[in-house]
PDB file of N, CA and C in Angstrom:
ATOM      1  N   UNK A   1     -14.016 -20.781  -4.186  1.00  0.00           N
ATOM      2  CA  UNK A   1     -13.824 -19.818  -3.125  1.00  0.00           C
ATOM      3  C   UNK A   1     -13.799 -18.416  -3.722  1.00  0.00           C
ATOM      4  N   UNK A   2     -14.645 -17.316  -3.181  1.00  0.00           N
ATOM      5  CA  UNK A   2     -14.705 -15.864  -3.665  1.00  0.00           C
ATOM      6  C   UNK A   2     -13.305 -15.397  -3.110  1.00  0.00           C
ATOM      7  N   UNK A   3     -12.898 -15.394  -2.071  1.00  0.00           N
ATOM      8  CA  UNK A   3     -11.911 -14.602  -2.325  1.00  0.00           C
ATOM      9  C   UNK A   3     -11.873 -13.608  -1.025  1.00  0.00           C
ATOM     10  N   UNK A   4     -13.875 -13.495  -0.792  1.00  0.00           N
ATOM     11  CA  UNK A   4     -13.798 -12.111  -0.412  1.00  0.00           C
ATOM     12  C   UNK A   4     -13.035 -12.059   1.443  1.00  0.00           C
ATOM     13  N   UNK A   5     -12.839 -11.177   1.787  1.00  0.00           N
ATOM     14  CA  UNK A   5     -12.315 -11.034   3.248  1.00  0.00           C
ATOM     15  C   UNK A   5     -13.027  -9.934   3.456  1.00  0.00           C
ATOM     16  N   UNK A   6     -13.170  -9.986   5.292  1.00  0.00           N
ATOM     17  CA  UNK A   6     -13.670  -9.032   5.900  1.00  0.00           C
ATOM     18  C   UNK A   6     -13.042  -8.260   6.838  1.00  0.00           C
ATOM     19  N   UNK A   7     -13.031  -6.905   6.842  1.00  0.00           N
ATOM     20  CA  UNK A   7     -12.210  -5.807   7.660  1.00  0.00           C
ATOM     21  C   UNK A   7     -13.225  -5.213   8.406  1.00  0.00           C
ATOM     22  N   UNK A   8     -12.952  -4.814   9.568  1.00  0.00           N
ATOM     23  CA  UNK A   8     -13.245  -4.220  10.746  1.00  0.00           C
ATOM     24  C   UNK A   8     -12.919  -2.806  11.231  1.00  0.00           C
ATOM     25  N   UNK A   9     -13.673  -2.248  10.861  1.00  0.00           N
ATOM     26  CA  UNK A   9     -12.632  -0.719  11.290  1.00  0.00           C
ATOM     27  C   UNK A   9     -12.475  -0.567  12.790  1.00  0.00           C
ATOM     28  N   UNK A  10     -11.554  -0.008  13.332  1.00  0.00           N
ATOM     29  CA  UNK A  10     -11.171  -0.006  14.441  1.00  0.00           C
ATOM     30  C   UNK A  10     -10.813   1.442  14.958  1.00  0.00           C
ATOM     31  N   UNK A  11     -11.375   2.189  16.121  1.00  0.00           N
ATOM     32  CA  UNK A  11     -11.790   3.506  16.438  1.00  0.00           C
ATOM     33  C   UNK A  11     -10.595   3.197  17.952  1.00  0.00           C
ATOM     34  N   UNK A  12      -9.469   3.394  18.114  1.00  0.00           N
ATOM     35  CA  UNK A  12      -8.583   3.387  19.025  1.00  0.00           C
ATOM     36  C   UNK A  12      -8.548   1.571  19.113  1.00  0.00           C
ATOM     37  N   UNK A  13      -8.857   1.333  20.245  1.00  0.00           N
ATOM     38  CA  UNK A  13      -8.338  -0.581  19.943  1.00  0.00           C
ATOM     39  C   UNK A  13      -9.614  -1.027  19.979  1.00  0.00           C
ATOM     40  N   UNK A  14     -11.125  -0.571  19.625  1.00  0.00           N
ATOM     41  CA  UNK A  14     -12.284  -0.900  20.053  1.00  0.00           C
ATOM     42  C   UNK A  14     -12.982  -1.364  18.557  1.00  0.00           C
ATOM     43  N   UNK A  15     -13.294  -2.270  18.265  1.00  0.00           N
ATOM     44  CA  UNK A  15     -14.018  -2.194  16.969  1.00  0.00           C
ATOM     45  C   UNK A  15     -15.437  -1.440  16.730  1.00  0.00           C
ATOM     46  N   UNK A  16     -15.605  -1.297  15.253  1.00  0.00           N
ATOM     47  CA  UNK A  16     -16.799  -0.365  15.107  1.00  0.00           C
ATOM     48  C   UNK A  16     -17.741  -1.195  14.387  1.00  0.00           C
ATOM     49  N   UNK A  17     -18.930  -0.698  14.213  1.00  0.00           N
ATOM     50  CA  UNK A  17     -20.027  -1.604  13.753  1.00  0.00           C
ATOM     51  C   UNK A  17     -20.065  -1.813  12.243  1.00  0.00           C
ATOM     52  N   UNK A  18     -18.961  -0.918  11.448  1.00  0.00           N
ATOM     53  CA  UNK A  18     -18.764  -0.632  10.008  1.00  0.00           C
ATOM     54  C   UNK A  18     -17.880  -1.684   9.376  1.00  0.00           C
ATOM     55  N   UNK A  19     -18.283  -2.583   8.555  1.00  0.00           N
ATOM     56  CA  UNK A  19     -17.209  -3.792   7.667  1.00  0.00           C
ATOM     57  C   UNK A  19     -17.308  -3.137   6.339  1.00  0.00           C
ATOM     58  N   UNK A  20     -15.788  -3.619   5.846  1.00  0.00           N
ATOM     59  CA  UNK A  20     -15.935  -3.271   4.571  1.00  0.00           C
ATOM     60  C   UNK A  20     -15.488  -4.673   4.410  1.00  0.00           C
ATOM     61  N   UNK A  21     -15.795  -5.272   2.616  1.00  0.00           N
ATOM     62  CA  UNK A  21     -15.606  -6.439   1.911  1.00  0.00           C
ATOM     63  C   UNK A  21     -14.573  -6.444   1.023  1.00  0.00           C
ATOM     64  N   UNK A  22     -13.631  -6.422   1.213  1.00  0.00           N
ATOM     65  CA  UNK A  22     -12.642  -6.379  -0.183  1.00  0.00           C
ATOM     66  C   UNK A  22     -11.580  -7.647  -0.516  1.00  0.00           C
ATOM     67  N   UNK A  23     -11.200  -8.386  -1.120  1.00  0.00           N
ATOM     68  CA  UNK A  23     -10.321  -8.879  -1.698  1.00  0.00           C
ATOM     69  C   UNK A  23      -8.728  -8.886  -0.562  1.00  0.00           C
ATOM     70  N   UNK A  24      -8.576  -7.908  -0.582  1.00  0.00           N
ATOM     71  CA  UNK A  24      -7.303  -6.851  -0.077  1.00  0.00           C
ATOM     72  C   UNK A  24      -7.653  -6.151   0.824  1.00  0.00           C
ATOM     73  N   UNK A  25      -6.686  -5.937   1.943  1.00  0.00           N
ATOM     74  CA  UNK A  25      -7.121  -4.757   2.783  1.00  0.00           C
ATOM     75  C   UNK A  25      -6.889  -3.199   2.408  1.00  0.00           C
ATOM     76  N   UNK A  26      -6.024  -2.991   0.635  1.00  0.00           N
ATOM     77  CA  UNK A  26      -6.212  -1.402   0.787  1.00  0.00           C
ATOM     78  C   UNK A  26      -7.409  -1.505  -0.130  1.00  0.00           C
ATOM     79  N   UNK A  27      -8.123  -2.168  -0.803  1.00  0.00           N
ATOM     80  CA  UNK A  27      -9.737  -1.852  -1.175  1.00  0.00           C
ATOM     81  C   UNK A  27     -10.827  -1.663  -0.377  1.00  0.00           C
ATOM     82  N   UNK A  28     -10.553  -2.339   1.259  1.00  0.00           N
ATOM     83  CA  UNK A  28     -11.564  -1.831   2.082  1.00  0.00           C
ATOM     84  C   UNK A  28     -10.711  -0.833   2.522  1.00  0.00           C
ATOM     85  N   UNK A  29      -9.767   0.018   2.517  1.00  0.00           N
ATOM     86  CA  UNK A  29      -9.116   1.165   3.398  1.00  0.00           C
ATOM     87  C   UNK A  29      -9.475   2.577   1.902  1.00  0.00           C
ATOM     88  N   UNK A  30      -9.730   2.071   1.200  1.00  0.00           N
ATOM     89  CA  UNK A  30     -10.313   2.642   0.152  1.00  0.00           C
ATOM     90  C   UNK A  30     -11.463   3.158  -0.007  1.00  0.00           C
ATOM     91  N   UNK A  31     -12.388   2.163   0.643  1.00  0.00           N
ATOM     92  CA  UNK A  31     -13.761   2.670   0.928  1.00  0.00           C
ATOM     93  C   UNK A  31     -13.845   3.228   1.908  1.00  0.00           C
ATOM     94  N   UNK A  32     -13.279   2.830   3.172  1.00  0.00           N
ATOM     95  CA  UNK A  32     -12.966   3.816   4.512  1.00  0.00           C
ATOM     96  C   UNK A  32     -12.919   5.296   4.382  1.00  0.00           C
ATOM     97  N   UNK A  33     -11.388   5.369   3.550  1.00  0.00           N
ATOM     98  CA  UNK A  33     -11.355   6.907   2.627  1.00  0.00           C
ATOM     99  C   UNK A  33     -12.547   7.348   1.789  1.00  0.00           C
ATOM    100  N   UNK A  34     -13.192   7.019   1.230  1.00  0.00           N
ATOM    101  CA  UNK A  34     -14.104   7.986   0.931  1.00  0.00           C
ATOM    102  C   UNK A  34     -14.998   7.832   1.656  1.00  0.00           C
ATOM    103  N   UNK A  35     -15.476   7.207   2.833  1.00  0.00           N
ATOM    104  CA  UNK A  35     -16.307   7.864   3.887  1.00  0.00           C
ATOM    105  C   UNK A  35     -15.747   8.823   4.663  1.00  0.00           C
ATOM    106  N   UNK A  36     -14.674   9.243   4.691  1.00  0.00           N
ATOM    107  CA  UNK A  36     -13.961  10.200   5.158  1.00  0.00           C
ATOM    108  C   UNK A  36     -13.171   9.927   6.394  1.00  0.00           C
ATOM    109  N   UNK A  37     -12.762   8.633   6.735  1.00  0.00           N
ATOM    110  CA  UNK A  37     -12.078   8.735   7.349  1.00  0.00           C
ATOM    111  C   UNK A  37     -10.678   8.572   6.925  1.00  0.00           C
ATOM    112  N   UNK A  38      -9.753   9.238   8.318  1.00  0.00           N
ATOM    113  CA  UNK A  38      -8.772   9.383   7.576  1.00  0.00           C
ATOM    114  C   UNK A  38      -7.322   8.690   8.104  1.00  0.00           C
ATOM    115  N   UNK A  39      -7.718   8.324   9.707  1.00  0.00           N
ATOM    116  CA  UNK A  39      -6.492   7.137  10.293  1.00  0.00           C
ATOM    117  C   UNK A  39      -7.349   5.912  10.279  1.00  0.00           C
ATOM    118  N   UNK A  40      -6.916   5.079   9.530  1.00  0.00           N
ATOM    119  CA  UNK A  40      -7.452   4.326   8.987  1.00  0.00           C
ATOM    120  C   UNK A  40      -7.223   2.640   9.820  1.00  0.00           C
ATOM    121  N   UNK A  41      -7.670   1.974  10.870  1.00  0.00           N
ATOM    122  CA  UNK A  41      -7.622   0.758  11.141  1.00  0.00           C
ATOM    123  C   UNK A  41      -8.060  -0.757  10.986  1.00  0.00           C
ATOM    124  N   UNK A  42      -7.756  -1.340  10.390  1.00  0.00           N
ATOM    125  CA  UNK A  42      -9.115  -2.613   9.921  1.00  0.00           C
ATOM    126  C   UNK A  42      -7.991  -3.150  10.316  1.00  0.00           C
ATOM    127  N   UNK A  43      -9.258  -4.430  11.225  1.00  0.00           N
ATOM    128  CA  UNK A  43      -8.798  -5.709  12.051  1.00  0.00           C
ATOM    129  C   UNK A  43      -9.120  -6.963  10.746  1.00  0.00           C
ATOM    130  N   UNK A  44      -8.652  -7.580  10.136  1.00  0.00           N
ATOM    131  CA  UNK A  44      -9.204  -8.590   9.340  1.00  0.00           C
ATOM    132  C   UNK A  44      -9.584 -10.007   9.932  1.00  0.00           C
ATOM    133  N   UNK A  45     -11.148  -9.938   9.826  1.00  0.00           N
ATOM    134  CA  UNK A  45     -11.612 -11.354  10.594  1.00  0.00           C
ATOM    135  C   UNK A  45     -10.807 -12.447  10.359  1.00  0.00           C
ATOM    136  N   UNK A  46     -10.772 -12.962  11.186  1.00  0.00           N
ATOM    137  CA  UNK A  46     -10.433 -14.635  11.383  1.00  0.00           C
ATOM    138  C   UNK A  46      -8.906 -14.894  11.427  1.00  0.00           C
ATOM    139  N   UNK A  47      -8.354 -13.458  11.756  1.00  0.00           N
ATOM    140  CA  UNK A  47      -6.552 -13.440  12.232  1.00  0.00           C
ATOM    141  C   UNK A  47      -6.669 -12.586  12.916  1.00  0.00           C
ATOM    142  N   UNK A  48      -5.374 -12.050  13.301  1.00  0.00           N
ATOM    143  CA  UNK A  48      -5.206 -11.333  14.387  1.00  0.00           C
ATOM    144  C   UNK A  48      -3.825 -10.143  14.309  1.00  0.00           C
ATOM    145  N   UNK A  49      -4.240  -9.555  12.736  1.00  0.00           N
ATOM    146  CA  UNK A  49      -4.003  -8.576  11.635  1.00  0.00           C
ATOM    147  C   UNK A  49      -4.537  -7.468  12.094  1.00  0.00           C
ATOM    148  N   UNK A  50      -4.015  -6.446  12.225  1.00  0.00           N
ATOM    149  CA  UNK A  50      -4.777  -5.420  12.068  1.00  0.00           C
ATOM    150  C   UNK A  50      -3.916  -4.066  10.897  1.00  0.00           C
ATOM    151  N   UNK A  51      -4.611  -3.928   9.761  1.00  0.00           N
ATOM    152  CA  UNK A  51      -3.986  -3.363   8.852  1.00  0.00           C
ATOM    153  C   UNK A  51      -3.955  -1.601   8.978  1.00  0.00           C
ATOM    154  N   UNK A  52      -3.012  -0.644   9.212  1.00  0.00           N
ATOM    155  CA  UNK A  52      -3.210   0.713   9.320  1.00  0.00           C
ATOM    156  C   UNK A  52      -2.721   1.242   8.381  1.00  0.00           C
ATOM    157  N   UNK A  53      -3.560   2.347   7.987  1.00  0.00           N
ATOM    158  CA  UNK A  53      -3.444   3.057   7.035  1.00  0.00           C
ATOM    159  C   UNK A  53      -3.843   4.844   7.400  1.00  0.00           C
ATOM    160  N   UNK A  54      -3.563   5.852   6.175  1.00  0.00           N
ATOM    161  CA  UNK A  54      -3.572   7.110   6.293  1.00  0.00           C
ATOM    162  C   UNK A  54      -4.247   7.278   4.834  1.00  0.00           C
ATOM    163  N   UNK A  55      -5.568   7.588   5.096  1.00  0.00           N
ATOM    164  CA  UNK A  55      -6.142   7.803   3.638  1.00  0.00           C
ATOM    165  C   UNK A  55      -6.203   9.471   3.579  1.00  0.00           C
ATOM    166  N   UNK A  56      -6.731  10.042   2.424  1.00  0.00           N
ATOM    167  CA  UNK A  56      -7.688  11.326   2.122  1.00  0.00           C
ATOM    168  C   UNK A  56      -8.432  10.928   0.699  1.00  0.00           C
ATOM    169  N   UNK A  57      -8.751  12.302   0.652  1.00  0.00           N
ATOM    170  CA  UNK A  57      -9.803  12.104  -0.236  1.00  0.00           C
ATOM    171  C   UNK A  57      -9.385  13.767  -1.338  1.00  0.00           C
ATOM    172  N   UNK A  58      -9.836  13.681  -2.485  1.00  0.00           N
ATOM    173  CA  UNK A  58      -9.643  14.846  -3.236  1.00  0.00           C
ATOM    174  C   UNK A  58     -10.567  14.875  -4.120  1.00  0.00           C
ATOM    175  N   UNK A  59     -11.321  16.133  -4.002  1.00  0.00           N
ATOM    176  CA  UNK A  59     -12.560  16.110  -5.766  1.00  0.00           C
ATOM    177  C   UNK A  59     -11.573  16.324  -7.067  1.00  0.00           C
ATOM    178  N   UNK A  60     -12.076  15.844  -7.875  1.00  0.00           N
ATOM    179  CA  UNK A  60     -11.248  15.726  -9.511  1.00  0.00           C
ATOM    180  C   UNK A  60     -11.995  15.835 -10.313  1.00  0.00           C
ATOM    181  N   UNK A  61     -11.659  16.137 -11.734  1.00  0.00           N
ATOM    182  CA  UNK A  61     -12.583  15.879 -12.427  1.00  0.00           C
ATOM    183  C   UNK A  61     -13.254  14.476 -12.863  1.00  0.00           C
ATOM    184  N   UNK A  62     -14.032  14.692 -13.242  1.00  0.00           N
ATOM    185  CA  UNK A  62     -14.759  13.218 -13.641  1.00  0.00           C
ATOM    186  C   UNK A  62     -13.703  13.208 -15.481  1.00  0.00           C
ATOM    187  N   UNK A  63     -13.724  11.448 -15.142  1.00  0.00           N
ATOM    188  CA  UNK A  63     -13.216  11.220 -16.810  1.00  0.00           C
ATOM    189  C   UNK A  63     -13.362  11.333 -17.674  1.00  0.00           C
ATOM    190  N   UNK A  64     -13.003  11.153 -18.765  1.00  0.00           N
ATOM    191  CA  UNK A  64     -12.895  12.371 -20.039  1.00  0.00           C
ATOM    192  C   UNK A  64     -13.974  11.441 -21.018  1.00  0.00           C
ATOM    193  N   UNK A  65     -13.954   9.760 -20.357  1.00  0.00           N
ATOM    194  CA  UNK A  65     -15.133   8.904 -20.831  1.00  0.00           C
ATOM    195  C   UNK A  65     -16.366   8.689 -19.812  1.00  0.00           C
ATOM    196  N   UNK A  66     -16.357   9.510 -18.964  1.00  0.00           N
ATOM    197  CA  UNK A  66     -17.530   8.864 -17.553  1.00  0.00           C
ATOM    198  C   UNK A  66     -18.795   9.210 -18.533  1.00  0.00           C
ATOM    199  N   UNK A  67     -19.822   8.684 -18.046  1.00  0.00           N
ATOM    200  CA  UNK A  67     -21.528   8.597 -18.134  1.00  0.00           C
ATOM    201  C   UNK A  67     -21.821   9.906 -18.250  1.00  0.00           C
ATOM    202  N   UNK A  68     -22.522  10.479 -18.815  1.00  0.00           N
ATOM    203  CA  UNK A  68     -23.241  11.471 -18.398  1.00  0.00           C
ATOM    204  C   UNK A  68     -23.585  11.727 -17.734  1.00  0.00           C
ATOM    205  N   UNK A  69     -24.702  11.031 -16.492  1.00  0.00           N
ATOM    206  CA  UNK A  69     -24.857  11.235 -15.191  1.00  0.00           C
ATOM    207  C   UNK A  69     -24.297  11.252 -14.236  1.00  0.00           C
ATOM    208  N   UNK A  70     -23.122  10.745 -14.334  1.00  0.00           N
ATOM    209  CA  UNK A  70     -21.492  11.674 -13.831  1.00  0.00           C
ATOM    210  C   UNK A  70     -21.682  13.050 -13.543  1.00  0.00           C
ATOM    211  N   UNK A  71     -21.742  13.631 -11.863  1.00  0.00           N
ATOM    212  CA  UNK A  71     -21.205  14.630 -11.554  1.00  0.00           C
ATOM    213  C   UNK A  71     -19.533  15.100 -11.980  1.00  0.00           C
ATOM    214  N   UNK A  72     -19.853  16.945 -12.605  1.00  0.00           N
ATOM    215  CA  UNK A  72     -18.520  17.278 -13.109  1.00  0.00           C
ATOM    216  C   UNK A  72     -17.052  17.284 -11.843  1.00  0.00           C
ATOM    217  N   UNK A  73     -17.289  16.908 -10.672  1.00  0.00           N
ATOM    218  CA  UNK A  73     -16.457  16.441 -10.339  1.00  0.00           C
ATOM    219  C   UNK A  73     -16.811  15.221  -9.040  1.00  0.00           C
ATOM    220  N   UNK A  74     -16.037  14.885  -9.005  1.00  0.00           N
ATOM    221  CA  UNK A  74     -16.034  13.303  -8.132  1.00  0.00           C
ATOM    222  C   UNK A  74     -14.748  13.080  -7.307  1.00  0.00           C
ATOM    223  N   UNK A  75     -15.474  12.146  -6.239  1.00  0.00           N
ATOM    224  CA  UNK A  75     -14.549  12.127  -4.625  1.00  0.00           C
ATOM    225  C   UNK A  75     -13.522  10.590  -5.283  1.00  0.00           C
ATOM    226  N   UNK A  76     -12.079  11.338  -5.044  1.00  0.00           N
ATOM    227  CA  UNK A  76     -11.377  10.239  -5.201  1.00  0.00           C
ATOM    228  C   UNK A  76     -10.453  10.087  -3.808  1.00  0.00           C
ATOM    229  N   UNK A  77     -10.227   8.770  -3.704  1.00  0.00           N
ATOM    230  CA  UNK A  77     -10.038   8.371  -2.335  1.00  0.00           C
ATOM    231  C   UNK A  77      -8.610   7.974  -2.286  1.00  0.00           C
ATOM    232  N   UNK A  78      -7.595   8.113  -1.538  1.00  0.00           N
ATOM    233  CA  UNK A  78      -5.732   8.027  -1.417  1.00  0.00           C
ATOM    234  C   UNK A  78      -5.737   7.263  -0.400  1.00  0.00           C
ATOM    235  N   UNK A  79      -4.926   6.240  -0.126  1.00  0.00           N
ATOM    236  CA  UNK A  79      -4.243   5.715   1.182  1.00  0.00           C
ATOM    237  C   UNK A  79      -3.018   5.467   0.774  1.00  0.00           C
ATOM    238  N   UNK A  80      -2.383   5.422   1.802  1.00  0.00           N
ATOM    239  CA  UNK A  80      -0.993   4.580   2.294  1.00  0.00           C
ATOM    240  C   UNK A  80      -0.911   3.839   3.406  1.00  0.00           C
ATOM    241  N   UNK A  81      -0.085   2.566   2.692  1.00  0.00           N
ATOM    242  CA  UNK A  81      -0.256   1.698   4.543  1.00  0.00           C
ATOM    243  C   UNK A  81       1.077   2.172   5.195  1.00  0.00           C
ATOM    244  N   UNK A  82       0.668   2.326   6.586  1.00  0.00           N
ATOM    245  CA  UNK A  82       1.892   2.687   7.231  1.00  0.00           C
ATOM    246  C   UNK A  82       2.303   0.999   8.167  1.00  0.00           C
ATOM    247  N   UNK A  83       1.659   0.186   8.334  1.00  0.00           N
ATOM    248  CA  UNK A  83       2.243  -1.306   8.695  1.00  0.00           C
ATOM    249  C   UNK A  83       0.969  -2.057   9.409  1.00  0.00           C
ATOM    250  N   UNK A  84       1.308  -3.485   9.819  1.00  0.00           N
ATOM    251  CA  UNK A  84       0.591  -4.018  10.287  1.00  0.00           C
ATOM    252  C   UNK A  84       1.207  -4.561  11.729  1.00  0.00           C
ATOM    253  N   UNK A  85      -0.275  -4.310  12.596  1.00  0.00           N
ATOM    254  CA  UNK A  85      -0.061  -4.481  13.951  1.00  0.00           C
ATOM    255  C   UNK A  85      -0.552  -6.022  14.270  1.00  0.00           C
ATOM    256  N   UNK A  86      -0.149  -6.680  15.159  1.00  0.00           N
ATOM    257  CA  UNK A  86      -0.913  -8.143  15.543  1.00  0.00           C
ATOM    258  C   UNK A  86      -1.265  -8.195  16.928  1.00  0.00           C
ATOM    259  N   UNK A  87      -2.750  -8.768  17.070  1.00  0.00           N
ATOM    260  CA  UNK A  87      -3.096  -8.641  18.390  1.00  0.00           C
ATOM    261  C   UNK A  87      -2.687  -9.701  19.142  1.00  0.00           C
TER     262      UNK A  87
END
């Protein structure tokens, strides 16, 4: 078994056409954040979970080991969960 789970972002109580794949629900609220959103809802398929969160985002520098083709700075992505709702 992978592991993986699927999240649903959720735009007031309506779902959206956008899944993220993560392990965990703050790795898909992670990717959420750096698409820029920033009240953050994922419904997780096959329960009746819905995980909320408050992300942002901040440019930084890139690491002191990144690639060369590393832009000198890069989008890093913040959440916090504020709780989970059940439908």
């Amino acid at each position: 078994m992978s592991g993986k789970k699927y999240f649903v972002l959720m735009e007031g109580d309506n779902d959206t056409a956008q899944v993220f794949v993560s392990k965990q629900p703050r790795g898909a609220a992670l990717k959420a954040a750096t698409r820029g959103h920033t009240d953050i809802c994922l419904r997780e398929r096959g329960t009746n979970k819905v995980h909320c969160f408050v992300g942002s985002t901040a440019m930084v520098d890139k690491p002191k080991n990144g690639p060369a083709w590393l832009p000198a700075k890069i989008k890093k992505a913040n959440v916090k969960k504020t709780g989970i709702k059940h439908l």
